[in-house]
Each structure stands twice: as C-alpha cells, then as structure tokens.
N, C-alpha and C. Protein backbone atom coordinates (compact mmCIF):
# COMPACT_ATOMS: atom_id res chain seq x y z
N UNK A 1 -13.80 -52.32 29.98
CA UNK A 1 -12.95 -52.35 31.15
C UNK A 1 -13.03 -53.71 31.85
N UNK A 2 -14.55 -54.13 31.76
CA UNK A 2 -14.24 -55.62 32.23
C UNK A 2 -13.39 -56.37 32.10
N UNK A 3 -13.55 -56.24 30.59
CA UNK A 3 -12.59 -57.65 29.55
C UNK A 3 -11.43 -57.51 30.59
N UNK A 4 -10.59 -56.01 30.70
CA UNK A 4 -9.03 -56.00 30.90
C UNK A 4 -9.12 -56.62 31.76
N UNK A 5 -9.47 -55.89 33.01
CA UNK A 5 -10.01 -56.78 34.36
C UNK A 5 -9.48 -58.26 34.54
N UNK A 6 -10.62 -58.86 34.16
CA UNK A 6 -10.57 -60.37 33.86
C UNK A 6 -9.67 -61.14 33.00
N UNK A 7 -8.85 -60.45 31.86
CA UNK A 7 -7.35 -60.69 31.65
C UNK A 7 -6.00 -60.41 32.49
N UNK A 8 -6.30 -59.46 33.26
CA UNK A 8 -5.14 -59.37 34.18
C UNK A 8 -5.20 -59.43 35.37
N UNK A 9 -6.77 -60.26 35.98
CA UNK A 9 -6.29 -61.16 36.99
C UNK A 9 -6.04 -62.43 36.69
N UNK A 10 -6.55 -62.69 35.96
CA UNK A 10 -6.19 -64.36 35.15
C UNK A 10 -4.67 -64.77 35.46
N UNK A 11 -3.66 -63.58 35.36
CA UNK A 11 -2.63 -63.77 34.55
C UNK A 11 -1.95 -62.87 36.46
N UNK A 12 -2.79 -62.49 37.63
CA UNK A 12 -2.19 -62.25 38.26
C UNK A 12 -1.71 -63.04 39.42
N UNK A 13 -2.15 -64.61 38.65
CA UNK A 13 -1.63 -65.57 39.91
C UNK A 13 -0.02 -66.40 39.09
N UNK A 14 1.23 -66.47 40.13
CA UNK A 14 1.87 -67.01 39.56
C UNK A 14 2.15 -68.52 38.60
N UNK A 15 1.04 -69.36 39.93
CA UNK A 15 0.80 -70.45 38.64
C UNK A 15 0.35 -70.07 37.78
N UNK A 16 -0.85 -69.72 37.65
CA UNK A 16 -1.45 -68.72 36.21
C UNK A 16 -0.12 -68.70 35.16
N UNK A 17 0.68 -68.01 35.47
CA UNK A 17 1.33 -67.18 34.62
C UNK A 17 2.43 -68.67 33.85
N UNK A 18 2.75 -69.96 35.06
CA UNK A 18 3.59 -70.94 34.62
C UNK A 18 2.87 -71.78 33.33
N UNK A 19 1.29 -71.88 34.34
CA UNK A 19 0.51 -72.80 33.05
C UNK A 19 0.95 -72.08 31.92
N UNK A 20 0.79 -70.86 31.23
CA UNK A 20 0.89 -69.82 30.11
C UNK A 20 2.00 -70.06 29.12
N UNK A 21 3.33 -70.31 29.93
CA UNK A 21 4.25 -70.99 29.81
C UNK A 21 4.51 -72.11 29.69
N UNK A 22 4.23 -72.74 30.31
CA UNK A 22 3.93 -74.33 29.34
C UNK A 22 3.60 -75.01 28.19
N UNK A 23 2.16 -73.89 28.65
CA UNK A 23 1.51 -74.46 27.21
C UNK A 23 1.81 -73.55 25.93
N UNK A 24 2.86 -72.65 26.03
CA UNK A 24 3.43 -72.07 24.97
C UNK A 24 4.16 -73.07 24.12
N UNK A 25 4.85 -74.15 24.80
CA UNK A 25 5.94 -74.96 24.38
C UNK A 25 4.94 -76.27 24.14
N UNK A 26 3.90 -76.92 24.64
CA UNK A 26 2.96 -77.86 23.71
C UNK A 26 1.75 -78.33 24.94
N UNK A 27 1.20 -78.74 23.88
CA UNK A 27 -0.38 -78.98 24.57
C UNK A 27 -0.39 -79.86 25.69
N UNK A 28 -1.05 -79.61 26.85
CA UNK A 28 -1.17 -80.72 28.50
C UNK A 28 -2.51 -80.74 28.58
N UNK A 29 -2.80 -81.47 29.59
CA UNK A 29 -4.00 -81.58 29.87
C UNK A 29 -3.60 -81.89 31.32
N UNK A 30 -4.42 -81.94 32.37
CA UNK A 30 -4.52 -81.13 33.52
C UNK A 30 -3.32 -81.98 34.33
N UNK A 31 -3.38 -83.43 34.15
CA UNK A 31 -2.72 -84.15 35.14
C UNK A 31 -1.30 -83.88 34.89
N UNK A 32 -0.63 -83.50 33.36
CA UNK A 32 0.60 -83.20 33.19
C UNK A 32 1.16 -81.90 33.87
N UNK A 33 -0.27 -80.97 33.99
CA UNK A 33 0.48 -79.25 34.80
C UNK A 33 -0.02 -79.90 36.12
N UNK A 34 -0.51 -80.49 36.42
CA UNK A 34 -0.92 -81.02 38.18
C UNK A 34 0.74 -81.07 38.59
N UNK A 35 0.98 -82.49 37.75
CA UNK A 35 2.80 -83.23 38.07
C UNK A 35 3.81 -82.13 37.84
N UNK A 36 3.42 -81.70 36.75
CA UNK A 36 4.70 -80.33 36.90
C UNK A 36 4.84 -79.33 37.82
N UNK A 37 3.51 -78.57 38.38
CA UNK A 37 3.50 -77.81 39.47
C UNK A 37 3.33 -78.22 40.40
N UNK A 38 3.27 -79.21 40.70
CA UNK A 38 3.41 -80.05 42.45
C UNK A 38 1.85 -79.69 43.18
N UNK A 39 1.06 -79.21 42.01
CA UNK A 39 -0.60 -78.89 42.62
C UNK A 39 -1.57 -80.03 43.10
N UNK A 40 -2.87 -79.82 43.59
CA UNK A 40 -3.89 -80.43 42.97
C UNK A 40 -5.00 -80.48 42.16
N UNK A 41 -4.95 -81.92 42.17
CA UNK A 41 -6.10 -81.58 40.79
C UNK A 41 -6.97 -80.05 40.47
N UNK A 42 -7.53 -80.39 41.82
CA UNK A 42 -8.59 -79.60 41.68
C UNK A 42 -7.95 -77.76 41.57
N UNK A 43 -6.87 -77.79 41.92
CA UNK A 43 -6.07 -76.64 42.17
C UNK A 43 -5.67 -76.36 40.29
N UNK A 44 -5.14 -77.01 40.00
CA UNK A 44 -4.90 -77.01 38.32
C UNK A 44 -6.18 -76.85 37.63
N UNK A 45 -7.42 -77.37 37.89
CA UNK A 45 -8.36 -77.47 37.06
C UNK A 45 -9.03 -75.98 37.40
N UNK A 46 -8.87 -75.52 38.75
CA UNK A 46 -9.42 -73.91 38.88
C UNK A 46 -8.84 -73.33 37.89
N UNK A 47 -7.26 -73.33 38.14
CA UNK A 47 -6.26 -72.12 37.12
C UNK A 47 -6.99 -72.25 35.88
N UNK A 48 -7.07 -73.32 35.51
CA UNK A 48 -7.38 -73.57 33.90
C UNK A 48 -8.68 -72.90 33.33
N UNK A 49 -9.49 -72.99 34.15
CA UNK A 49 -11.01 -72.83 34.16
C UNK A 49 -10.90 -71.27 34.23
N UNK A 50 -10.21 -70.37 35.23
CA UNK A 50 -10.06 -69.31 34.93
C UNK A 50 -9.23 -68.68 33.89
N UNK A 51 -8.13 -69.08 33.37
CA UNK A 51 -7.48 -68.56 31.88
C UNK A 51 -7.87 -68.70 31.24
N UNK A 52 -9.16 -69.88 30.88
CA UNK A 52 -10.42 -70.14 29.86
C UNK A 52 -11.14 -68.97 29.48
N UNK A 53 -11.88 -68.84 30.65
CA UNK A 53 -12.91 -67.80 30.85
C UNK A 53 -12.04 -66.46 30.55
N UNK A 54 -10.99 -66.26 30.67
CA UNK A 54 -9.78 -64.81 30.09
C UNK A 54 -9.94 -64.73 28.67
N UNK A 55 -9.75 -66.06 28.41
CA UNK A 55 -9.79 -66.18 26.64
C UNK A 55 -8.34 -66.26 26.46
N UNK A 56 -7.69 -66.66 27.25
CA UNK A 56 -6.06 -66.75 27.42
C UNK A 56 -5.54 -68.49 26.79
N UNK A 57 -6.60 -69.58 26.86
CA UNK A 57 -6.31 -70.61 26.88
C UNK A 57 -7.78 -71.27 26.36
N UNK A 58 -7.55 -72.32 25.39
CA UNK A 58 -8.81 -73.26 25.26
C UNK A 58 -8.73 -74.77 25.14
N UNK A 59 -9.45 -75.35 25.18
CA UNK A 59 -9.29 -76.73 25.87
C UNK A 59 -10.62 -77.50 24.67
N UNK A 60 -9.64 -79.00 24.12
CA UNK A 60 -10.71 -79.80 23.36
C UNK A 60 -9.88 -80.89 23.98
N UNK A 61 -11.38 -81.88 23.69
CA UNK A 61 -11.03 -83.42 24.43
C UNK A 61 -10.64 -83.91 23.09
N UNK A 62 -9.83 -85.07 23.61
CA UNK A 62 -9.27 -86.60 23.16
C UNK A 62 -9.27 -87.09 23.50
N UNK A 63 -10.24 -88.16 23.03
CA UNK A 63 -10.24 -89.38 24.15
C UNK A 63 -11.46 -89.14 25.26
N UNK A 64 -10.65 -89.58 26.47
CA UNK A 64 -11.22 -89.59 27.81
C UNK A 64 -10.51 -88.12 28.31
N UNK A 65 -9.26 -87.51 27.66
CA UNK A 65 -8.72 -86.68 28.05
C UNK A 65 -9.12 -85.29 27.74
N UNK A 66 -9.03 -83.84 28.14
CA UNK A 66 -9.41 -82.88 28.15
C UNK A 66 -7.92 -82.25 27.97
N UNK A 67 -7.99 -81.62 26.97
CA UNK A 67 -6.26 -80.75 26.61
C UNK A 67 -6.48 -79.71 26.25
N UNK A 68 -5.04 -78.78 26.77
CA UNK A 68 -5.29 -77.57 26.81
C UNK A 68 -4.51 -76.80 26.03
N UNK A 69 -4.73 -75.74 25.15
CA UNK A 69 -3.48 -74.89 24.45
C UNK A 69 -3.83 -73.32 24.69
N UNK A 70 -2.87 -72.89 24.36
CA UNK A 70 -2.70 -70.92 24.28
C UNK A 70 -3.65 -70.83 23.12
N UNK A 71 -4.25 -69.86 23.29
CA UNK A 71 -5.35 -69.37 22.28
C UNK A 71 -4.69 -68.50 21.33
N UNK A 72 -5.08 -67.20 20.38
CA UNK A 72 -4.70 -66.62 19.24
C UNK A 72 -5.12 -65.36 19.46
N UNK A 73 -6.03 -65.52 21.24
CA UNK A 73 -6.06 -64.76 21.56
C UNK A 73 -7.96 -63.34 20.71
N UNK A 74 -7.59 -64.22 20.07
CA UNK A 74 -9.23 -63.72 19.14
C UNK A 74 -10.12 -63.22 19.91
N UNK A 75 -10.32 -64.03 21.07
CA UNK A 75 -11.76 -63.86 22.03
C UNK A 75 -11.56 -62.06 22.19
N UNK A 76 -9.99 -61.60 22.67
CA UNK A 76 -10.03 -60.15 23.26
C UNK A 76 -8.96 -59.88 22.95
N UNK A 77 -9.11 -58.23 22.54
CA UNK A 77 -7.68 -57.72 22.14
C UNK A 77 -6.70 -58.11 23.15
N UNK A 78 -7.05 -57.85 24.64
CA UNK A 78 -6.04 -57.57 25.77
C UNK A 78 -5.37 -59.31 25.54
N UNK A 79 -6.51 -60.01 25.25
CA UNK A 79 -6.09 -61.58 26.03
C UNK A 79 -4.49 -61.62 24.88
N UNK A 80 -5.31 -61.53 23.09
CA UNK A 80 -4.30 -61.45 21.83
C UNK A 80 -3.12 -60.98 22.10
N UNK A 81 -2.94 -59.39 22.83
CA UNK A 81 -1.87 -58.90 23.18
C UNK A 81 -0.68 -59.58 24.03
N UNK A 82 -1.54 -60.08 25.47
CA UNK A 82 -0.82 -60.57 26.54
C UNK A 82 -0.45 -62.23 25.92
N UNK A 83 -0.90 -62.64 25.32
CA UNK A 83 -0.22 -64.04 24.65
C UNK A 83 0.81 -63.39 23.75
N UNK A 84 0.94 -62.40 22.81
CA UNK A 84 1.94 -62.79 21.85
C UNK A 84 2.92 -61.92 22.81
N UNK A 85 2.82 -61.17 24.00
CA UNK A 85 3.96 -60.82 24.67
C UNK A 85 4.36 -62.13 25.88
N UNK A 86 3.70 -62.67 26.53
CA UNK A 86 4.03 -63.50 27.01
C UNK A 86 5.30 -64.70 26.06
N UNK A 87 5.08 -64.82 24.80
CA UNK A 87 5.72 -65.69 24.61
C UNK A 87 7.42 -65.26 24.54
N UNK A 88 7.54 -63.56 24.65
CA UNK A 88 8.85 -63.52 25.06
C UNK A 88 9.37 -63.45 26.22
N UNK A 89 8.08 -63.02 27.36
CA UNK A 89 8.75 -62.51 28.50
C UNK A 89 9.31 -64.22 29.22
N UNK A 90 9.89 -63.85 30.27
CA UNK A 90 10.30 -64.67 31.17
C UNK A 90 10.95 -66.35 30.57
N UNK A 91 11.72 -66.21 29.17
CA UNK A 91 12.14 -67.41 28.56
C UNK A 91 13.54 -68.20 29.53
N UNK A 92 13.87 -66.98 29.96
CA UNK A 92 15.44 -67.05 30.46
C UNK A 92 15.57 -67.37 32.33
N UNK A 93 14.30 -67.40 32.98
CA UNK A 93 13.81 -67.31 34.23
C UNK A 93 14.03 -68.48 34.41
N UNK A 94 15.32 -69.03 35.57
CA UNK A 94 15.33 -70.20 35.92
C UNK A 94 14.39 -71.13 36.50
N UNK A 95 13.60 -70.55 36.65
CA UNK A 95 12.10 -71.37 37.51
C UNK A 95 11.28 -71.84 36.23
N UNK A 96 11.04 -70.59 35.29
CA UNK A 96 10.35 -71.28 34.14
C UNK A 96 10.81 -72.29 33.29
N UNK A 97 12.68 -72.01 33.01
CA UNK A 97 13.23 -73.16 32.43
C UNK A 97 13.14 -73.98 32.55
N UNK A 98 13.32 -74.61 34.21
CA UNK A 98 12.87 -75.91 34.87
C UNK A 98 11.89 -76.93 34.50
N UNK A 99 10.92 -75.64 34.47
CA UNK A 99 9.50 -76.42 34.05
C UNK A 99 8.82 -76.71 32.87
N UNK A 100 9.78 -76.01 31.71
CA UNK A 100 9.31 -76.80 30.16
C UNK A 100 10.83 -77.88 29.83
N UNK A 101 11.38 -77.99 30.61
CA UNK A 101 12.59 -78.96 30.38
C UNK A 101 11.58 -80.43 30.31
C-alpha cells in the first residue's frame, strides 16, 4: 500500500504530472523543465527528486549535466502502469501541447 501511496502523490501535483509529459517526448535536465515551467530551480529539482523516489522517472549525468527520462517503470507495478497510461492521457490538452512544442 505504500508503494501506491507514494506513486499517486508523486503524480498528485500538477507540475508533477507536466514534467511526466515532457519527458515522454525526450530527455531534460532540470534547467530545460525550470524554463519551460516558469519554476525555480530549486522548485524543479524537488518535483524531480520526488518522481525519482516514485520510480516514475530516473536521472544519469553527462557531463556537468544531470538528465532526466520516464522510467519502464520496473521499480513498481503501480509506477509501470501509470507511465504506460500516462503516455496517452492528456496528448490533446492545450496546456500540455504548449509545453512539448
């Protein structure tokens, strides 16, 4: 019951849910979802740090840089589930369009 828990609050903040979306369409690293969501740093690097810990998202460096992608979901059934449904929901949502343009 934990696991679910901690997958569906991950996923109950709306940035939460944009990063998810993003990085469906290709890999960022923090300063690119900072500029896209009008956040801060430190505000982007929370979200991230918590969809990590979901098992929703994982992150390897390049470079000096730290990048982030959608996972396969492996870590947890719930996380596996809510990624391969996420990648249909909300394609058509003018707010999300915006933001992988």
């Amino acid at each position: 019951m934990k696991e679910f828990i901690k997958v569906m609050k991950a996923l109950s903040d709306p940035g939460r849910v944009k990063i998810m979306k993003m990085l469906q369409h290709r890999v960022m690293c923090v300063c690119e979802i900072q500029a896209a969501l009008g956040i801060a740093q430190s505000t982007a690097s929370k979200h991230l740090k918590t969809l990590e810990e979901a098992g929703l998202i994982s992150s390897f460096k390049k470079g000096l840089w730290v990048n982030y992608i959608l996972t396969d979901g492996s870590a947890s059934a719930y996380a596996a589930n809510l990624v391969g449904n996420l990648k249909h929901w909300l394609d058509y949502d003018p707010e999300m369009m915006a933001l992988i343009k």
